[in-house]
Protein backbone atom coordinates (compact mmCIF):
# COMPACT_ATOMS: atom_id res chain seq x y z
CA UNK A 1 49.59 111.13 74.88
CA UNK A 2 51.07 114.50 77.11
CA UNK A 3 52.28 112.04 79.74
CA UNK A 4 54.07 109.55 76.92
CA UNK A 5 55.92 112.72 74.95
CA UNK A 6 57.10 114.38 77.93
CA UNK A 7 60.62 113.55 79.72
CA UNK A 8 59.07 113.04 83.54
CA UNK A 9 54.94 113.07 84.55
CA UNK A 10 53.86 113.87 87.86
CA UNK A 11 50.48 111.45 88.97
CA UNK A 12 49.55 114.74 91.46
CA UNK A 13 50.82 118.08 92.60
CA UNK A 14 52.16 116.56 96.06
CA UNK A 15 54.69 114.75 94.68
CA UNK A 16 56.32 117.89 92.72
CA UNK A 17 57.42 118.94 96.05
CA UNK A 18 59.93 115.72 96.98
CA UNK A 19 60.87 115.90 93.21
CA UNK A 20 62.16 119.59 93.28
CA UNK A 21 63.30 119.73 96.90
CA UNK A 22 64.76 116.93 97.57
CA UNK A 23 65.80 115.04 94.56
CA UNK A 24 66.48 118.01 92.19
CA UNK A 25 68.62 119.05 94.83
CA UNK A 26 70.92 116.00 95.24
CA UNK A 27 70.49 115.17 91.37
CA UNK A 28 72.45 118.50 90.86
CA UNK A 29 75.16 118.06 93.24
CA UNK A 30 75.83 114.68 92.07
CA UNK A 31 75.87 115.29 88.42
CA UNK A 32 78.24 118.41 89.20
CA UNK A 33 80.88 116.97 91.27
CA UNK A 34 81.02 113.99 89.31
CA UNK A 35 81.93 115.95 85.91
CA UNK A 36 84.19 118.26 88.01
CA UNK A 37 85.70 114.73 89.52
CA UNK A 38 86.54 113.27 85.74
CA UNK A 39 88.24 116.62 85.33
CA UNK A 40 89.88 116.16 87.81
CA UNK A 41 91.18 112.06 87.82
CA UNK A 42 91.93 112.41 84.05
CA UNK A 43 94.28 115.71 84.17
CA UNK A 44 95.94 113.78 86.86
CA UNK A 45 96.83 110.84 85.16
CA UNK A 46 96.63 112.33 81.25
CA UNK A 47 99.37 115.13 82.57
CA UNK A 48 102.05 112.15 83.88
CA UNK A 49 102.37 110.63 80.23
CA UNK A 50 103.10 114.39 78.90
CA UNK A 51 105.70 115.06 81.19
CA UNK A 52 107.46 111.80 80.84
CA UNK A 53 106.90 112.18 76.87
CA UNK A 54 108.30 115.93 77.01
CA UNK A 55 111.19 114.19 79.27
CA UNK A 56 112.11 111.69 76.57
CA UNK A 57 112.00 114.39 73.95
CA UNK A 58 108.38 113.09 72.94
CA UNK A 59 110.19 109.76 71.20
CA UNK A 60 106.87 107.74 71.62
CA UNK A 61 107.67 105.59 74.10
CA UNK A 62 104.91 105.46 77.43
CA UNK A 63 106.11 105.00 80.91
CA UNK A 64 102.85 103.06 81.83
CA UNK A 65 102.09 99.39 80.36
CA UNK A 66 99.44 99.34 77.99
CA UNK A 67 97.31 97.17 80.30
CA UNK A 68 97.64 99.82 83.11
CA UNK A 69 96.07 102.66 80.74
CA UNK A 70 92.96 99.96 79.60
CA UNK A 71 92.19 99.38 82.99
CA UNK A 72 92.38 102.90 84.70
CA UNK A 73 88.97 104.50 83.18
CA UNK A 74 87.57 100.99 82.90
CA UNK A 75 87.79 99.17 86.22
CA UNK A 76 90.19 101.25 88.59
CA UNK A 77 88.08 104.45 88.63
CA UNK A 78 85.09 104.12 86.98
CA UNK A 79 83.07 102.22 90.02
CA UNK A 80 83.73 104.88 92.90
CA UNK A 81 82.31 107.66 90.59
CA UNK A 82 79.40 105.49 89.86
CA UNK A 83 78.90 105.20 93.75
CA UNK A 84 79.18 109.21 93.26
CA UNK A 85 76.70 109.74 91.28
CA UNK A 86 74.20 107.48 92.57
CA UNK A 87 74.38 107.31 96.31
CA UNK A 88 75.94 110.91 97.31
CA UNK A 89 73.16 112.68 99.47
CA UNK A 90 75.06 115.95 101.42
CA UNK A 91 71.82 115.77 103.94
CA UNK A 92 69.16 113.28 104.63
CA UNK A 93 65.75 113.77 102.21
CA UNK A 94 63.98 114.71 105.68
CA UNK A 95 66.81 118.00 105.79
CA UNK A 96 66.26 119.18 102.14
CA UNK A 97 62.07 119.00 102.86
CA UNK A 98 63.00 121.10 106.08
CA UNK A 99 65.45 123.48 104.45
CA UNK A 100 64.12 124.03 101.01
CA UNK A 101 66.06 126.70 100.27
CA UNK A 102 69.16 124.68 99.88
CA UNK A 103 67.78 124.11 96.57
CA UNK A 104 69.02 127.35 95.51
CA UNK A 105 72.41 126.20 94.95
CA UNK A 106 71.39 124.73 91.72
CA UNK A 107 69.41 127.53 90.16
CA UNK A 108 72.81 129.68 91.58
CA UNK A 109 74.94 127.21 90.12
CA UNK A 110 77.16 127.16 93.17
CA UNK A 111 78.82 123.74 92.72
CA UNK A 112 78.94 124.22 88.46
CA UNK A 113 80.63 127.57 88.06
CA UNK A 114 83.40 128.39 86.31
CA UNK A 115 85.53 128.97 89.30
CA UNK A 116 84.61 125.44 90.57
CA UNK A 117 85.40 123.56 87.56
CA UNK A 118 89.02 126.03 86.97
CA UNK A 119 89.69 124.90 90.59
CA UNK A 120 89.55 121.17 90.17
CA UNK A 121 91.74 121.47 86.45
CA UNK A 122 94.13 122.86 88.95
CA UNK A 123 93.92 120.26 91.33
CA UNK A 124 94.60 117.57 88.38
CA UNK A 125 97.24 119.90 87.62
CA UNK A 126 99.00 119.62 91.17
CA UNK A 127 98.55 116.51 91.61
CA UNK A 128 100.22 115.24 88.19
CA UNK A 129 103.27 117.30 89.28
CA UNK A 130 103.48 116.09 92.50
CA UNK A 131 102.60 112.05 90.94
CA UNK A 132 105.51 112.11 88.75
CA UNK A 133 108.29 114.44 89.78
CA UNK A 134 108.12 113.67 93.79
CA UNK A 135 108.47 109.86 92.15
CA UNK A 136 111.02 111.06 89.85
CA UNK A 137 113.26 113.09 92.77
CA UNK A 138 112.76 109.78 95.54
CA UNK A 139 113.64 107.32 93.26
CA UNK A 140 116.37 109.11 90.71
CA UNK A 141 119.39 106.86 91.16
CA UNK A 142 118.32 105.66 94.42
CA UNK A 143 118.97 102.20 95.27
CA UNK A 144 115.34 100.80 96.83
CA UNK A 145 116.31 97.32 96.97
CA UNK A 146 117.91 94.79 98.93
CA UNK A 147 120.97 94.15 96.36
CA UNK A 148 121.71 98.12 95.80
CA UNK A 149 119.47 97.78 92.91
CA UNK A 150 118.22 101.83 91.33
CA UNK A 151 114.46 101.34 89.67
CA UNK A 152 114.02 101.25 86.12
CA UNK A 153 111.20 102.35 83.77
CA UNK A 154 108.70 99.98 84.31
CA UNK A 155 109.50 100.05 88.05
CA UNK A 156 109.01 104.21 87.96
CA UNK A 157 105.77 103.70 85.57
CA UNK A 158 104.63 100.74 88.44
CA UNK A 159 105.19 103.05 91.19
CA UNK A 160 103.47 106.16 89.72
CA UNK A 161 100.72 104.25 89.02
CA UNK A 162 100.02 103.09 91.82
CA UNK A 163 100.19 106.59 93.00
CA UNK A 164 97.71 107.62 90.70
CA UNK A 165 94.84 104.96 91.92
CA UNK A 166 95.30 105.79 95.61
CA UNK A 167 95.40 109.89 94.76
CA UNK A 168 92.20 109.91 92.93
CA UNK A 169 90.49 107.31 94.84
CA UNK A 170 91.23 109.03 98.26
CA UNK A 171 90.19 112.31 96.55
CA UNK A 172 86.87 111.21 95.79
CA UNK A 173 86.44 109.52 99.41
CA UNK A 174 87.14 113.13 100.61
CA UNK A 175 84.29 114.55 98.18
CA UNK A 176 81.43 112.38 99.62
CA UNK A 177 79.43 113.43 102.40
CA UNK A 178 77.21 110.47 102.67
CA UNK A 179 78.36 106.94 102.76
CA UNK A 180 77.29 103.65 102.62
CA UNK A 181 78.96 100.14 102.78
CA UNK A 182 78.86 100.16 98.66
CA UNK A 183 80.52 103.08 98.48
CA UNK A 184 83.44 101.87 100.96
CA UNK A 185 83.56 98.82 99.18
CA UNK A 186 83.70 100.06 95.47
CA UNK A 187 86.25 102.68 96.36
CA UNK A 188 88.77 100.74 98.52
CA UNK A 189 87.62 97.64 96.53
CA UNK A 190 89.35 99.84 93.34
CA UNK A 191 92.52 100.40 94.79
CA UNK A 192 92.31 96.34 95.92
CA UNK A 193 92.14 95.28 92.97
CA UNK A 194 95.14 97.03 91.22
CA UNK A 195 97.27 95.01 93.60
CA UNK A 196 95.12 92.08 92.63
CA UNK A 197 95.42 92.45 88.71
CA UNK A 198 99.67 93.70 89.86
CA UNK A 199 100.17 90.65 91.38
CA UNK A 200 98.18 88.33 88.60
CA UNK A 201 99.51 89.65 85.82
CA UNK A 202 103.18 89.52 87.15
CA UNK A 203 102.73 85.93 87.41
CA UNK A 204 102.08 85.30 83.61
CA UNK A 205 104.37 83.84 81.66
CA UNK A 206 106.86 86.64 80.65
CA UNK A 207 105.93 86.70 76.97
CA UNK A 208 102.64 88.47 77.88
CA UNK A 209 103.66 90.42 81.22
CA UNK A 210 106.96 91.29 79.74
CA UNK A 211 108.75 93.71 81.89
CA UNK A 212 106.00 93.20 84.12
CA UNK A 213 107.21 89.97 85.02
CA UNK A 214 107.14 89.26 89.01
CA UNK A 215 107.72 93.15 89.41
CA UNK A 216 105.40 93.24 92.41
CA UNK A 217 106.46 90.27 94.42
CA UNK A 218 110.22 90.61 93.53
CA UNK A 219 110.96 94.31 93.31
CA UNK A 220 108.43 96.34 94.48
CA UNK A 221 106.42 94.84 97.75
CA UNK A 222 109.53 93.75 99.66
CA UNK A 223 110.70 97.40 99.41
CA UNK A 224 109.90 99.39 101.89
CA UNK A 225 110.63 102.71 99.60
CA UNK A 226 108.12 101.90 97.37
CA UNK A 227 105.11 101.48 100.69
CA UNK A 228 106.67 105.17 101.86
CA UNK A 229 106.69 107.15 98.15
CA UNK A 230 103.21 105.78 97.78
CA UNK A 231 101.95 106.99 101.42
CA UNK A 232 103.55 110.58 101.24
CA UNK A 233 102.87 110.99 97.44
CA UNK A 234 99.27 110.34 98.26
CA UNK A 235 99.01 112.73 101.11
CA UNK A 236 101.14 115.41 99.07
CA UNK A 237 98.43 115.06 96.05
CA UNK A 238 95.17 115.47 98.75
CA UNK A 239 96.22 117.98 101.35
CA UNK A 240 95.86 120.86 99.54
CA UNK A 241 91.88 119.91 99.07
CA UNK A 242 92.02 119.03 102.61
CA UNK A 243 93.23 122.53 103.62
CA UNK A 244 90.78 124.28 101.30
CA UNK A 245 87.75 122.24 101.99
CA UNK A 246 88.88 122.60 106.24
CA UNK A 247 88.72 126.50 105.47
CA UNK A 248 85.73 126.64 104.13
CA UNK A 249 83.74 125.11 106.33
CA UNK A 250 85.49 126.87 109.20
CA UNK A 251 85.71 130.28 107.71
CA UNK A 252 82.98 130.64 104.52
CA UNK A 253 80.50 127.71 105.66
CA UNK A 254 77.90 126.97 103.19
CA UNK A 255 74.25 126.35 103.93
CA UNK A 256 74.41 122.62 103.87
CA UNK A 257 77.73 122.81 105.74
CA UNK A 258 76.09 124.46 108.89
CA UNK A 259 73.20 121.85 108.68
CA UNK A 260 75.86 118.94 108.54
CA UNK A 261 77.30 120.35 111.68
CA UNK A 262 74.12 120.93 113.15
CA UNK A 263 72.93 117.67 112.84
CA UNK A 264 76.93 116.28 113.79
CA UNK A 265 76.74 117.91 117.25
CA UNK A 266 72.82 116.91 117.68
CA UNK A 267 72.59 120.56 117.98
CA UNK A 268 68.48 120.03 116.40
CA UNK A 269 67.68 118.17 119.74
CA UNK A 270 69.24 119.97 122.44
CA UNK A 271 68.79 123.26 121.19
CA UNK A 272 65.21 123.18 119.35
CA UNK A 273 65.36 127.30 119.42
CA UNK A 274 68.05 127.48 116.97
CA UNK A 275 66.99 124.57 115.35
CA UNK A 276 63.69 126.41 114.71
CA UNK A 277 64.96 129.73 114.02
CA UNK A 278 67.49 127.89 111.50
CA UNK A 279 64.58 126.53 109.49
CA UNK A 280 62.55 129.69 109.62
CA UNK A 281 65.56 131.70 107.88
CA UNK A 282 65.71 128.49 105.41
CA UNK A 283 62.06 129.36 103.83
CA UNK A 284 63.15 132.39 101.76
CA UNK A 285 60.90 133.93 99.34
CA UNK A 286 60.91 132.43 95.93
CA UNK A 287 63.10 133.72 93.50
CA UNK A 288 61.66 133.63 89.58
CA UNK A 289 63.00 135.39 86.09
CA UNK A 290 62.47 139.22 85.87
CA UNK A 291 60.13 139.32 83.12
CA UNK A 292 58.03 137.32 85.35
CA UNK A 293 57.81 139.99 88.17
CA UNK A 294 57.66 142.88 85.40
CA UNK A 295 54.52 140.96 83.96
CA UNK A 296 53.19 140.00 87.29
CA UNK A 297 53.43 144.41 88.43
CA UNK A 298 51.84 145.11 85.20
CA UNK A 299 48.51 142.54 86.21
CA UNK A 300 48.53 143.93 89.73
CA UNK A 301 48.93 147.32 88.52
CA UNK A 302 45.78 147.09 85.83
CA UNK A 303 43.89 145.00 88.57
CA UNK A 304 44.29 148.48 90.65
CA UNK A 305 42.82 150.56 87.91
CA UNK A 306 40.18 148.62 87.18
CA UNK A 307 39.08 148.24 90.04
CA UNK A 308 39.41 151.91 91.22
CA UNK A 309 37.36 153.18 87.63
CA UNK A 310 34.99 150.47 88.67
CA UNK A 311 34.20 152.07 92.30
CA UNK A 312 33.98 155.44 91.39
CA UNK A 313 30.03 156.87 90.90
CA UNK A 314 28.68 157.26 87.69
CA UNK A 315 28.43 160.67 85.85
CA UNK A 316 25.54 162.59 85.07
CA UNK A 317 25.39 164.28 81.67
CA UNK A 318 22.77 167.15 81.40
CA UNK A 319 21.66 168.26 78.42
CA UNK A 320 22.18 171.67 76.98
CA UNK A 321 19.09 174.09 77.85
């Protein structure tokens, strides 16, 4: 009856090991950059329709097809943060039994903080402003086709889309540490199939694609502008993560940076000193609440008095004469 009202049961003590060490410490880090990540993706794409509604003096009107916005949190993005969330390991299970201390970063909340989550609302932020006005100042009036044709709304909304699903995709291939052949094919697999779903439903009669009609195949693919703004707005939109992430590791490694690099340069077989010494500083002493400790000081002070009362040699009481 304990084992069918509690949330997980443990068969034997070995096993709570693994469960703490190793999976506590990747289900942490995936549960925290994949609620930092939706932070992130949704600012970035949420922010574009406020700017273009606070540019048309908030009349109503969206810049995006209605179809684009359904399939954004549905299909376009939703698969790569799955992948996230279930495959992301930073280092191997073997690494996390060998350096246990790297589950400290969840009782320390390194990767949950308030600074953390602050820093990737600013990256939605950036990237929004970079997504529509570096779209807005390339394309404003600028003929980008063939016949000296400028872009109209549903070209701009097109192209800033498609901004949008290469931006957040690439961002979250830049998160992961550990990939697999899923992941690859769920994230680039994403950003596939918007072309797919462009080019489909630009084909439809024009009574359901409407101003969507043959956009991609007539207007936008045989421009070269449009391949360009897409490239440099996507590199605009990641590079300042690149940068930050690039310092870090150089300047303010973490712990499971160094061990990443350690294991990179095969540093664990040809130099099995440091490798040793590196897991010997790993095994720090375990950290618990301070009312524990105050309560544990108390017992081993008591224990002391008892046990110094109990050694000392009886008293003998003579009676009055």
């Amino acid at each position: 009856m304990a084992v069918m009202a509690s949330d997980f049961a443990i068969a034997q003590f070995r096993f709570l090991e693994r469960l703490l060490v190793v999976h506590g410490h990747w289900c942490y880090k995936r549960i925290a950059q994949m609620i930092c990540y939706f932070f992130y993706k949704n600012i970035a794409f949420g922010l574009t329709l406020f700017y273009f509604e606070a540019l048309a003096s908030f009349s109503g009107q969206s810049i995006y097809d209605d179809w684009y916005m359904l399939l954004f949190n549905v299909v376009l993005t939703s698969l790569p943060v799955i992948s996230l969330g279930v495959f992301e390991q930073d280092v191997s299970s073997e690494i996390c039994l060998q350096f246990p201390a790297l589950y400290q970063q969840g009782p320390k909340n390194l990767f949950f903080d308030w600074y953390r989550i602050f820093g990737w609302m600013g990256n939605g932020l950036y990237s929004s402003v970079m997504i529509f006005f570096l779209n807005l100042i390339i394309f404003y009036e600028q003929p980008f086709r063939s016949g000296g044709q400028t872009a109209d709304m549903s070209a701009i909304g097109t192209i800033m889309f498609t901004c949008i699903v290469w931006a957040v995709n690439c961002q979250i291939a830049l998160t992961m540490s550990h990939f697999t052949w899923i992941q690859h094919l769920l994230i680039w697999g994403s950003v596939a199939t918007w072309y797919i779903f462009l080019l489909g439903y630009g084909m439809m009669p024009s009574i359901y694609s409407e101003n969507a009609f043959q956009l991609l195949v007539e207007a936008l693919a045989p421009a070269p502008m449009y391949w360009c703004a897409t490239l440099l707005v996507t590199i605009a939109c990641n590079l300042p993560y690149l940068i930050h992430i690039s310092f870090q590791r150089c300047f303010h490694p973490m712990d499971h940076h160094i061990i990443q690099e350690i294991k990179y340069l095969k540093k664990d077989v040809k130099d099995q000193h440091m490798w040793t010494r590196e897991r010997s500083k790993a095994r720090q002493e375990t950290k618990i609440g301070f009312t524990a400790r105050v309560d544990a000081k108390i017992r081993q002070l008591k224990g002391r008095l008892t046990k110094k009362h109990s050694s000392l040699p009886p008293q003998v009481i003579m009676p009055p004469s």
